[in-house]
N, C-alpha and C. Protein backbone atom coordinates (compact mmCIF):
# COMPACT_ATOMS: atom_id res chain seq x y z
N UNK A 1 -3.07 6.74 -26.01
CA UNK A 1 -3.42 5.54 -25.26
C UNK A 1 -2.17 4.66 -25.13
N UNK A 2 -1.66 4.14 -23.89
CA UNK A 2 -0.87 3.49 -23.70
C UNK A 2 -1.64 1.98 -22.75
N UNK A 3 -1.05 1.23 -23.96
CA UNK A 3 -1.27 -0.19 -23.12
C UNK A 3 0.00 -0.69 -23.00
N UNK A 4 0.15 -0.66 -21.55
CA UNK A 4 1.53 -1.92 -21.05
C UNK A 4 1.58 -3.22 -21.23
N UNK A 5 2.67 -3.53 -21.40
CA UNK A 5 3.08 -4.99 -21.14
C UNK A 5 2.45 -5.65 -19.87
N UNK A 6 1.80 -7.02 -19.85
CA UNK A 6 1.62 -7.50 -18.28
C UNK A 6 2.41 -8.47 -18.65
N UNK A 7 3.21 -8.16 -17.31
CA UNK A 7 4.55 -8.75 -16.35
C UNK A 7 3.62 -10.48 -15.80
N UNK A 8 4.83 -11.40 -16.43
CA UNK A 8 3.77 -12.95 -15.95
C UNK A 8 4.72 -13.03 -14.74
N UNK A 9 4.03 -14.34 -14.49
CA UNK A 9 4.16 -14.99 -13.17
C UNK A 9 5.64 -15.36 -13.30
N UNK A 10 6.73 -15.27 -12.17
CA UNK A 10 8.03 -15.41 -11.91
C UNK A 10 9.15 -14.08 -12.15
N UNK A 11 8.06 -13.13 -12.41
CA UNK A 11 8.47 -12.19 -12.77
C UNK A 11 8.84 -11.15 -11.35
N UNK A 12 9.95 -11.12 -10.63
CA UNK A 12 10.14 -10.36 -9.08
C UNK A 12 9.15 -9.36 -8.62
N UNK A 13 8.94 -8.55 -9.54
CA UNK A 13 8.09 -7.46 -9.04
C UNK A 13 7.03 -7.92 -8.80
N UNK A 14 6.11 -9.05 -9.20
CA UNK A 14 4.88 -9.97 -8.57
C UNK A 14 4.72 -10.09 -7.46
N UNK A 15 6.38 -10.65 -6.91
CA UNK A 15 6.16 -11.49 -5.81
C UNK A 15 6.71 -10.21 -4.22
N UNK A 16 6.73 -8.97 -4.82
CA UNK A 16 7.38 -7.60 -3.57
C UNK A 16 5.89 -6.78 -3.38
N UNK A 17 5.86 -6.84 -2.37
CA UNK A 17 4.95 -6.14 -2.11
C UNK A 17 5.29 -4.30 -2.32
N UNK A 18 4.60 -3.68 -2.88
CA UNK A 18 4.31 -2.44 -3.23
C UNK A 18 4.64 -1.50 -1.72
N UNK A 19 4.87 -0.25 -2.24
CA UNK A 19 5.63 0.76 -1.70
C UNK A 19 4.01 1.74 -1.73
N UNK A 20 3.76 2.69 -0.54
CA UNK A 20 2.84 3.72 -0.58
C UNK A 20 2.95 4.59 -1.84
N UNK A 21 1.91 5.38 -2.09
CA UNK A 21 2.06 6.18 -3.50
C UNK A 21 2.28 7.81 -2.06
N UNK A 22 3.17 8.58 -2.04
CA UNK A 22 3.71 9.68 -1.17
C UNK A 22 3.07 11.05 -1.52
N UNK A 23 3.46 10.86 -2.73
CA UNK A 23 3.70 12.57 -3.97
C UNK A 23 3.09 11.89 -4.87
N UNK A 24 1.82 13.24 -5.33
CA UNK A 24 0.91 12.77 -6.25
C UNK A 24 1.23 13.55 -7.47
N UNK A 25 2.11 12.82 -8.42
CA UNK A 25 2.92 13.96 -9.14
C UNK A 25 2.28 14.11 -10.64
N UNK A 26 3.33 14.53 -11.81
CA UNK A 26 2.76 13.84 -13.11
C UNK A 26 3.45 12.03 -12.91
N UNK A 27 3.88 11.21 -12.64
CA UNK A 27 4.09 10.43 -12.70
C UNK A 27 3.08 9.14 -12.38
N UNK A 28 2.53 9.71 -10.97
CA UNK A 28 1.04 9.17 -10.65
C UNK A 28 0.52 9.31 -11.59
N UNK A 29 0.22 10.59 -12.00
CA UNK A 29 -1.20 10.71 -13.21
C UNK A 29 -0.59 9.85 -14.71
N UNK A 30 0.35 9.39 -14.54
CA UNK A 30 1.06 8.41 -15.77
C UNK A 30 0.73 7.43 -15.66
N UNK A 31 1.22 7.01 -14.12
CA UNK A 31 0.71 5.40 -14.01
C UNK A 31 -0.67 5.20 -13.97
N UNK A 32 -1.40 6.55 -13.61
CA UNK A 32 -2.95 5.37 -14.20
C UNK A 32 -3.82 5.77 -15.21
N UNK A 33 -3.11 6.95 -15.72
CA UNK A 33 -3.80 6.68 -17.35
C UNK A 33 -3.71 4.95 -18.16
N UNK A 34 -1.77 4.84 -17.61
CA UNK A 34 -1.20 3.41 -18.26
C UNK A 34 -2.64 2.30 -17.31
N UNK A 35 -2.70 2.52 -16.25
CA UNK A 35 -3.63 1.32 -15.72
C UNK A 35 -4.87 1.54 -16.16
N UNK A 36 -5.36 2.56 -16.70
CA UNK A 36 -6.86 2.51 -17.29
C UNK A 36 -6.37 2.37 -18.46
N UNK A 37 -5.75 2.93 -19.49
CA UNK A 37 -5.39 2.25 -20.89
C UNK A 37 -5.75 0.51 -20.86
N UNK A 38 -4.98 0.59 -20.03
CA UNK A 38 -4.34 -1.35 -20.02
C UNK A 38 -5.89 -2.07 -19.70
N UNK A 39 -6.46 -1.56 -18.90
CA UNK A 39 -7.70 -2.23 -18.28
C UNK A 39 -8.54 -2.26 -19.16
N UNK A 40 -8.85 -1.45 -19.93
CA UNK A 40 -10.29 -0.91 -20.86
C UNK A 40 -9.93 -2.29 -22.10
N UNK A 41 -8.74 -2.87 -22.04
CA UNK A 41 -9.18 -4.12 -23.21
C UNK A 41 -10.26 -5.38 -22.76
N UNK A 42 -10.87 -5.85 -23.73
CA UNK A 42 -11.58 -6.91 -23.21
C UNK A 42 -11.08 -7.89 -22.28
N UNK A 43 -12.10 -8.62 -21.65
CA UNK A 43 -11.74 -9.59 -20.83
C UNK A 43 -10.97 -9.23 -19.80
N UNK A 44 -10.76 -7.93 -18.85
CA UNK A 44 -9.87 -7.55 -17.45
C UNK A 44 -10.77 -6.85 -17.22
N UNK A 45 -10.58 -7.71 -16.24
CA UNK A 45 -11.68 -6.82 -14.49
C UNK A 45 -10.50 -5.98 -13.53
N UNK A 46 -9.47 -6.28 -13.61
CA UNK A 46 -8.64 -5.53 -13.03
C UNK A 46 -7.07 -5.42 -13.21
N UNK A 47 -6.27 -4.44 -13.10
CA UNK A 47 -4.96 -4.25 -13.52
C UNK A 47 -4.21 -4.10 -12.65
N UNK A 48 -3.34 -4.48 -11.31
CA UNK A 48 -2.39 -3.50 -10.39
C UNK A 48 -1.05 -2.91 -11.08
N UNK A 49 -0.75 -2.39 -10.45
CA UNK A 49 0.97 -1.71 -10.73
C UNK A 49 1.89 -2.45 -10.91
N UNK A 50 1.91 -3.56 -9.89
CA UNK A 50 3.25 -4.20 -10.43
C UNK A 50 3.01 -5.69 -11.42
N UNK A 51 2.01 -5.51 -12.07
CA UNK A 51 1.59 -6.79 -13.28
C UNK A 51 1.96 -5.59 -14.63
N UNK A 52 2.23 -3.95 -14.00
CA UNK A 52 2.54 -3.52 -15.84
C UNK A 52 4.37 -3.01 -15.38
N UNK A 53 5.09 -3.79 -14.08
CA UNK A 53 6.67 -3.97 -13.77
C UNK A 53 6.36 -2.36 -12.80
N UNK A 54 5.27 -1.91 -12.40
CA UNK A 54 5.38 -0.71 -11.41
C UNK A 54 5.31 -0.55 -9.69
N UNK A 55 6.39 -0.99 -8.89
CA UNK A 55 6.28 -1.28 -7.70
C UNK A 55 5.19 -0.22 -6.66
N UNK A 56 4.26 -0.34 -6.80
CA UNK A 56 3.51 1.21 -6.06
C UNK A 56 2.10 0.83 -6.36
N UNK A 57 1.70 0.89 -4.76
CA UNK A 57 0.01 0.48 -4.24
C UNK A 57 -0.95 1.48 -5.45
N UNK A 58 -1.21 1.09 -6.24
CA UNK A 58 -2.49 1.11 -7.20
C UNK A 58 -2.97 0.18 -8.36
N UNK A 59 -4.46 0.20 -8.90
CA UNK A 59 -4.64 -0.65 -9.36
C UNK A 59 -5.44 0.32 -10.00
N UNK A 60 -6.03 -0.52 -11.46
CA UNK A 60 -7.37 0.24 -12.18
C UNK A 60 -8.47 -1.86 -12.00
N UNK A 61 -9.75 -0.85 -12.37
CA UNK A 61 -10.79 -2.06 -12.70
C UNK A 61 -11.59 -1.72 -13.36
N UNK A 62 -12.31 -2.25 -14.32
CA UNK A 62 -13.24 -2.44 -15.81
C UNK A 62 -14.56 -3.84 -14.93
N UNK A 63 -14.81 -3.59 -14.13
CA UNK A 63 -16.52 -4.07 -13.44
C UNK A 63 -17.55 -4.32 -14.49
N UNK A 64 -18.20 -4.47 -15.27
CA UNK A 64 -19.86 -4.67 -15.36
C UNK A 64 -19.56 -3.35 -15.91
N UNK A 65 -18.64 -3.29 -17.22
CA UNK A 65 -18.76 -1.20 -17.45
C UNK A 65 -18.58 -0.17 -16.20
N UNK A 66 -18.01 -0.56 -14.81
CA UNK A 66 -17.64 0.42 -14.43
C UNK A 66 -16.26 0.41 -14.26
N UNK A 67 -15.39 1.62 -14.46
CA UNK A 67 -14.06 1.62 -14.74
C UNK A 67 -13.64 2.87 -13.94
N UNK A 68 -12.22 2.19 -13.53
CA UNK A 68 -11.93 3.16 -12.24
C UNK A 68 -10.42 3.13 -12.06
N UNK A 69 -10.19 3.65 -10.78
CA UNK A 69 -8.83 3.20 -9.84
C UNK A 69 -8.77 3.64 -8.82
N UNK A 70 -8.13 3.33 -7.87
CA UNK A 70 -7.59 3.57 -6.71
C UNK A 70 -6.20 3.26 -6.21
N UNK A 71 -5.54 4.62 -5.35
CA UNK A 71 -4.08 4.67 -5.07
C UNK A 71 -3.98 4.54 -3.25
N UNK A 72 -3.43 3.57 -3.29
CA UNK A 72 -3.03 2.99 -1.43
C UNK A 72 -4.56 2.57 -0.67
N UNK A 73 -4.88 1.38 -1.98
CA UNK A 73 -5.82 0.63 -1.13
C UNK A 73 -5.36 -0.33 0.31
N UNK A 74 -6.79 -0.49 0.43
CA UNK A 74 -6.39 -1.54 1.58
C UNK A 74 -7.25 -2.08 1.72
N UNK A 75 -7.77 -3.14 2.11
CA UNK A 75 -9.27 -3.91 2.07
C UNK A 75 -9.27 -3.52 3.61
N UNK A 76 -10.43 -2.88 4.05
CA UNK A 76 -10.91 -2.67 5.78
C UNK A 76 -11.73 -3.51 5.70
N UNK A 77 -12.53 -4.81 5.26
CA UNK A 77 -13.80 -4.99 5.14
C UNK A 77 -14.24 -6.49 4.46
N UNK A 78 -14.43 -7.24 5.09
CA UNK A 78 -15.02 -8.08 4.09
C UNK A 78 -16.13 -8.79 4.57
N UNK A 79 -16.91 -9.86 4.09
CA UNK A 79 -18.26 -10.30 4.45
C UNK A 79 -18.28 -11.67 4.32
N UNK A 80 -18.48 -12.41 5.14
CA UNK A 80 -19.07 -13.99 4.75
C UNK A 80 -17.95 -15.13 4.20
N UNK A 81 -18.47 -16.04 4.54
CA UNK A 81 -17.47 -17.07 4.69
C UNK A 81 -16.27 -17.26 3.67
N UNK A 82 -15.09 -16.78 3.10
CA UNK A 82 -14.34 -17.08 2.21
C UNK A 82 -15.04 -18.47 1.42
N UNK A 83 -15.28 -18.57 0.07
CA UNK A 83 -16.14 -19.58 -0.69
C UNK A 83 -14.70 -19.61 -1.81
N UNK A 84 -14.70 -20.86 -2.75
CA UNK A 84 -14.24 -21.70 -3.72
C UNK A 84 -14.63 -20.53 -4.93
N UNK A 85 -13.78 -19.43 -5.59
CA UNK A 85 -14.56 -18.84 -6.97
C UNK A 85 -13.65 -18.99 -8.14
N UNK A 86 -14.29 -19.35 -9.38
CA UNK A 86 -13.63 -19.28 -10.27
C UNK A 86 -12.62 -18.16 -10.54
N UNK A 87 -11.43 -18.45 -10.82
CA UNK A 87 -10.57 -16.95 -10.97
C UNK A 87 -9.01 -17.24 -11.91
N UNK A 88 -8.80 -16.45 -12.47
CA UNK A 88 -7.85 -16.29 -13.52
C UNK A 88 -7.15 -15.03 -13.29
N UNK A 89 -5.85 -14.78 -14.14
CA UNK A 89 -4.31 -13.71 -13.47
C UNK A 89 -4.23 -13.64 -15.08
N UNK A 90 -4.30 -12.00 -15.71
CA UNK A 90 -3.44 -11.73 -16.42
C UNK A 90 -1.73 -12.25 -16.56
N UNK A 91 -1.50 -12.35 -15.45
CA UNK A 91 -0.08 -12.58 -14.87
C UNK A 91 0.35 -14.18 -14.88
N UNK A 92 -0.98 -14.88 -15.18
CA UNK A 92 -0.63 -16.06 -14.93
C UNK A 92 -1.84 -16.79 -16.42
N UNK A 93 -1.15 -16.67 -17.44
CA UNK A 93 -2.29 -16.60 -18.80
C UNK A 93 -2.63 -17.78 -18.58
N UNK A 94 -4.18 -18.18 -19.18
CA UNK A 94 -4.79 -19.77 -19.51
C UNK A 94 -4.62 -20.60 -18.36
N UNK A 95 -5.06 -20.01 -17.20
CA UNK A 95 -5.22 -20.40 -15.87
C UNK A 95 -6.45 -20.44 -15.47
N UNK A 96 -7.07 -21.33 -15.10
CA UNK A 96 -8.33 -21.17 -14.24
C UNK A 96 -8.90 -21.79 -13.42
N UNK A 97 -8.19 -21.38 -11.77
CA UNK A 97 -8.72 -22.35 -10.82
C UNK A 97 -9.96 -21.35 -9.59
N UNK A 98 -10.06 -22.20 -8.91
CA UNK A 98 -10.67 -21.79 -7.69
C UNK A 98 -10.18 -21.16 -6.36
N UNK A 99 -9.99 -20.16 -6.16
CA UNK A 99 -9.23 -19.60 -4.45
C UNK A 99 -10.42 -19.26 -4.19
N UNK A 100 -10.29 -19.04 -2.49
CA UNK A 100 -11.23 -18.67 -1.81
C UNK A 100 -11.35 -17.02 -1.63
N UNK A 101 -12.16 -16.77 -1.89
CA UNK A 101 -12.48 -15.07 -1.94
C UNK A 101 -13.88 -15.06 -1.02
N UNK A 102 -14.07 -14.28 -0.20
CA UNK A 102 -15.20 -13.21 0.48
C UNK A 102 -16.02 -13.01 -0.53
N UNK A 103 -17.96 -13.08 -0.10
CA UNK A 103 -18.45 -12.64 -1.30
C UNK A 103 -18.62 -11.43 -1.25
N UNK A 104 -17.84 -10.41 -0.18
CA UNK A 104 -18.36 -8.97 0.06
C UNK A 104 -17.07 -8.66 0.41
N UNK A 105 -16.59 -7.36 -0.20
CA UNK A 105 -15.39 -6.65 0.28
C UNK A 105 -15.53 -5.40 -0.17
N UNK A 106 -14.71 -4.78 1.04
CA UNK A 106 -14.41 -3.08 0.94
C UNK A 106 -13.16 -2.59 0.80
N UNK A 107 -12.45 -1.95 -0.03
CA UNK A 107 -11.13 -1.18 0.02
C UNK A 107 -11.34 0.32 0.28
N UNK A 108 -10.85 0.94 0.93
CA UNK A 108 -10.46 2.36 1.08
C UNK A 108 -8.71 3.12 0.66
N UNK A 109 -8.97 3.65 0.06
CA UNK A 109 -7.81 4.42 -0.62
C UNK A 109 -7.91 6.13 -0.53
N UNK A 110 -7.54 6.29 -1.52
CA UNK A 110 -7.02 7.96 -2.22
C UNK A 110 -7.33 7.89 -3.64
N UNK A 111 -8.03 9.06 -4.35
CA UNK A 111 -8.08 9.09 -5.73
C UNK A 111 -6.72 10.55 -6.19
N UNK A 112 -6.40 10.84 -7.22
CA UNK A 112 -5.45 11.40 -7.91
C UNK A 112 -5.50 12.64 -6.96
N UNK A 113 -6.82 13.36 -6.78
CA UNK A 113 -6.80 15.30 -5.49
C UNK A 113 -6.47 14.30 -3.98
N UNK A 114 -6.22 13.09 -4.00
CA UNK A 114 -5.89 12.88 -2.56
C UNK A 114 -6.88 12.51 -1.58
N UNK A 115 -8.39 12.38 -2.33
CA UNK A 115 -9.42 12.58 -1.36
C UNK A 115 -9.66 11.04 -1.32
N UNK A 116 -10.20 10.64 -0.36
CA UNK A 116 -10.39 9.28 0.47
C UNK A 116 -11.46 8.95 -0.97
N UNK A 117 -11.30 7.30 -0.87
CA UNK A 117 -11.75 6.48 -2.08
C UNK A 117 -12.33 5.20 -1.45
N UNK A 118 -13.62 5.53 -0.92
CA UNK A 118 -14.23 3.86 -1.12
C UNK A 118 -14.39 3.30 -1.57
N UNK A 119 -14.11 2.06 -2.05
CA UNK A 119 -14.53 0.80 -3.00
C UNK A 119 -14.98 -0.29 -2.62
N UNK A 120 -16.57 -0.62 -2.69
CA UNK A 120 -16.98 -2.13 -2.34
C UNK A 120 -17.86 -2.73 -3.28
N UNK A 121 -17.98 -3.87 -3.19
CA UNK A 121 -19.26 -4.21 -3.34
C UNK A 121 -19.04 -6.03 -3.35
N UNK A 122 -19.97 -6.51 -4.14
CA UNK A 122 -20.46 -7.85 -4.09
C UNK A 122 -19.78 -9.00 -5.27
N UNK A 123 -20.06 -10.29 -5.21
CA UNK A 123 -19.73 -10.84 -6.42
C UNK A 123 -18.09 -10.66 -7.30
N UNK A 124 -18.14 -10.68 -8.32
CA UNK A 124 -16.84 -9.73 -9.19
C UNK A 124 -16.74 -8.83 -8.79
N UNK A 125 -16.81 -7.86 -8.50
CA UNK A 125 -16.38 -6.34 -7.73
C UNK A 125 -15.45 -7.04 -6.14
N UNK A 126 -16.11 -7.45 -5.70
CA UNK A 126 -15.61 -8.23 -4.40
C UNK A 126 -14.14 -8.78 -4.58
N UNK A 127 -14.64 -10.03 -5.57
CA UNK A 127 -13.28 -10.78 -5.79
C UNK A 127 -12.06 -10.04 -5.89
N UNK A 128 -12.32 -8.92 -7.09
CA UNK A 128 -11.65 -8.03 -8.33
C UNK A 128 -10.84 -7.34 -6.80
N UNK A 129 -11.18 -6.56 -5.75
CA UNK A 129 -11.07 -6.05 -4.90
C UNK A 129 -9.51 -6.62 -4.12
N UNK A 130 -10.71 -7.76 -3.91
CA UNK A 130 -9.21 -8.97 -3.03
C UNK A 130 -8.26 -9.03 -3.89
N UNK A 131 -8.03 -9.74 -5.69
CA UNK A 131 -7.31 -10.14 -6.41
C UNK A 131 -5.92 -9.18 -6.21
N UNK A 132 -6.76 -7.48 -6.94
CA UNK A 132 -6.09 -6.68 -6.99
C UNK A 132 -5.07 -6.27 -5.20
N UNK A 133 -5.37 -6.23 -4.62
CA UNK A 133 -5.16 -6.12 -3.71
C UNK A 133 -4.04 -7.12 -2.91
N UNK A 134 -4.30 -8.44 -3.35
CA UNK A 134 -3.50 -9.22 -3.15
C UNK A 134 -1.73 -8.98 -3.81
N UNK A 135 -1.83 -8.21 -5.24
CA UNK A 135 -1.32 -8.30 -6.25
C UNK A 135 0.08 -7.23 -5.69
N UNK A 136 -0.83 -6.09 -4.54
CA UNK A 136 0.00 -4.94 -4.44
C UNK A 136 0.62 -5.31 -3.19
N UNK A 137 0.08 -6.36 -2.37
CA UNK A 137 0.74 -7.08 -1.15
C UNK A 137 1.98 -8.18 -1.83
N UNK A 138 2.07 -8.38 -2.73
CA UNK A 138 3.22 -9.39 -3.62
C UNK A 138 2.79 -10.64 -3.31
N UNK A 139 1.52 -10.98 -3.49
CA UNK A 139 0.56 -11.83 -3.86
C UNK A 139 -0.22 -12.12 -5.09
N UNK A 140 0.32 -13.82 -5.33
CA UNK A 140 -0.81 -13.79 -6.62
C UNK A 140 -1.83 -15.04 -6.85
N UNK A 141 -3.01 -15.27 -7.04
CA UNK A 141 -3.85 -15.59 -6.56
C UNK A 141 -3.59 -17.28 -6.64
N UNK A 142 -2.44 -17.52 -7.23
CA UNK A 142 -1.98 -19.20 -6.83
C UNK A 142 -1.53 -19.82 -5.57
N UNK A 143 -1.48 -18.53 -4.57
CA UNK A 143 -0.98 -18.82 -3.30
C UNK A 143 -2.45 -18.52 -2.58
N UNK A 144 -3.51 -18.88 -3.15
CA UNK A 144 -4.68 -19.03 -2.46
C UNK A 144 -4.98 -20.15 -2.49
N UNK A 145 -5.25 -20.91 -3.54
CA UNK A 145 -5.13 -22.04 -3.87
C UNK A 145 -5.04 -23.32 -2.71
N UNK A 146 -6.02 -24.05 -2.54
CA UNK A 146 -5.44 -25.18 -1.71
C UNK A 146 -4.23 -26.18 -2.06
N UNK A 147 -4.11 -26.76 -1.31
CA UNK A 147 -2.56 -27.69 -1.96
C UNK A 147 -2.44 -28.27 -3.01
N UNK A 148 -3.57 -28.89 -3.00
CA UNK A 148 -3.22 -30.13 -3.89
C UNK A 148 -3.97 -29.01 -5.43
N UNK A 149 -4.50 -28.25 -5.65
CA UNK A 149 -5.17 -27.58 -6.82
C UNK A 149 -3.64 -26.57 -6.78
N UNK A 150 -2.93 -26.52 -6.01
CA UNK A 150 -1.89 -25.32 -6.01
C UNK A 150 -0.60 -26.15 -6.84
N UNK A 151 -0.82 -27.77 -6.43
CA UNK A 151 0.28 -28.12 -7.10
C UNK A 151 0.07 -28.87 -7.98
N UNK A 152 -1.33 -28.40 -9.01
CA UNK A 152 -1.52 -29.01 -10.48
C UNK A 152 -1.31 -27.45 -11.19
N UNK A 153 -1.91 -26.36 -10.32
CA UNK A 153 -1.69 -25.33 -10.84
C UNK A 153 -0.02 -25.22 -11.23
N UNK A 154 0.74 -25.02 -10.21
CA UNK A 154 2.23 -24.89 -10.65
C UNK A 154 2.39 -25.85 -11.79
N UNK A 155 2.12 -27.21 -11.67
CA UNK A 155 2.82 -27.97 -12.94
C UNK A 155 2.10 -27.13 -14.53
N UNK A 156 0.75 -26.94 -13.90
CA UNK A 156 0.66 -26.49 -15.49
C UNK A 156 1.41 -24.91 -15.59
N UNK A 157 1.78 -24.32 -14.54
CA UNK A 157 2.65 -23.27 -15.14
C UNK A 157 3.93 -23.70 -15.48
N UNK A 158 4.75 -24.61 -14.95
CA UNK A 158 6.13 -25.58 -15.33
C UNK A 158 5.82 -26.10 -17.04
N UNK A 159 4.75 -25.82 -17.26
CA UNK A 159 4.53 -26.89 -18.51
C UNK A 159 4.08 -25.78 -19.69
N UNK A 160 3.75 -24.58 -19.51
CA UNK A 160 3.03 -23.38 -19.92
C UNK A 160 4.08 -22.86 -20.93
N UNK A 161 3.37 -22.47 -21.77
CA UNK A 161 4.62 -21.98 -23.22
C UNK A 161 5.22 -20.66 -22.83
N UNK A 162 4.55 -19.87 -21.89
CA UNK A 162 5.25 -18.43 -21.49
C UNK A 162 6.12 -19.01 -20.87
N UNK A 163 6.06 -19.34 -19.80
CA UNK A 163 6.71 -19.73 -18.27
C UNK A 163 8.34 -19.78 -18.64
């Protein structure tokens, strides 16, 4: 079992958006044993690639006990008015504001044989969807944030004992 390091906020590889996964090699099958290792601890709904310093479209997620991954998502899909949800970043510890997330979203990918990978659903699965997703676009969920919650958020990362 390998659990990675998560890479915090200011950290470059956060802020680059991810490279396609090409060749599904042993290296793939490395990076997401490491992203299901990493995920299966308490308290994470979801892990991408470049929060354990790995530039490359995949993520794992730990749902309500369901645990997974997917390689070269993409959200095709979402539902209903972007709403205010509580949400927190491995990447960004003892954070907890509100961005606007869809309460319905779909990603489509590739699993490890290459074969097409749907992922949707509702609620946390939804969010978890966007978050991750955001994460492999070199997005992190403080740049959802409205202004003025975006710039109490930054001070408390300016003020944050990692930072």
């Amino acid at each position: 079992m390998t659990v990675r390091e998560i890479r915090l906020y200011g950290d470059p590889v956060l802020r680059t958006p991810c490279a396609e996964i090409t060749e599904i090699d042993d290296g793939t099958r490395a990076l997401v044993t490491d992203l299901l290792d990493t995920v299966k601890l308490p308290g994470r709904a979801g892990v991408a690639a470049p929060q354990i310093g790995v530039g490359l479209r995949a993520f794992s997620y730990n749902v309500d006990g369901d645990i997974g991954y997917i390689l070269n998502p993409r959200i095709v899909e979402v539902r209903g008015e972007a709403e205010p949800t509580g949400e927190g970043c491995l990447s960004v510890p003892n954070l907890w504001h509100d961005a606007r997330r869809h309460p319905y979203a779909r990603a489509e990918g590739i699993d490890l044989d290459g074969k097409k990978l749907v992922l949707e659903g509702t609620g946390l699965f939804a969010q978890m969807l966007q978050h991750e997703t955001d994460h492999l676009d070199g997005m992190v969920y403080l740049q959802r944030l409205d202004k003025e919650t975006r710039r109490e958020a930054m001070k408390q990362v300016r003020e944050s004992s990692w930072f």
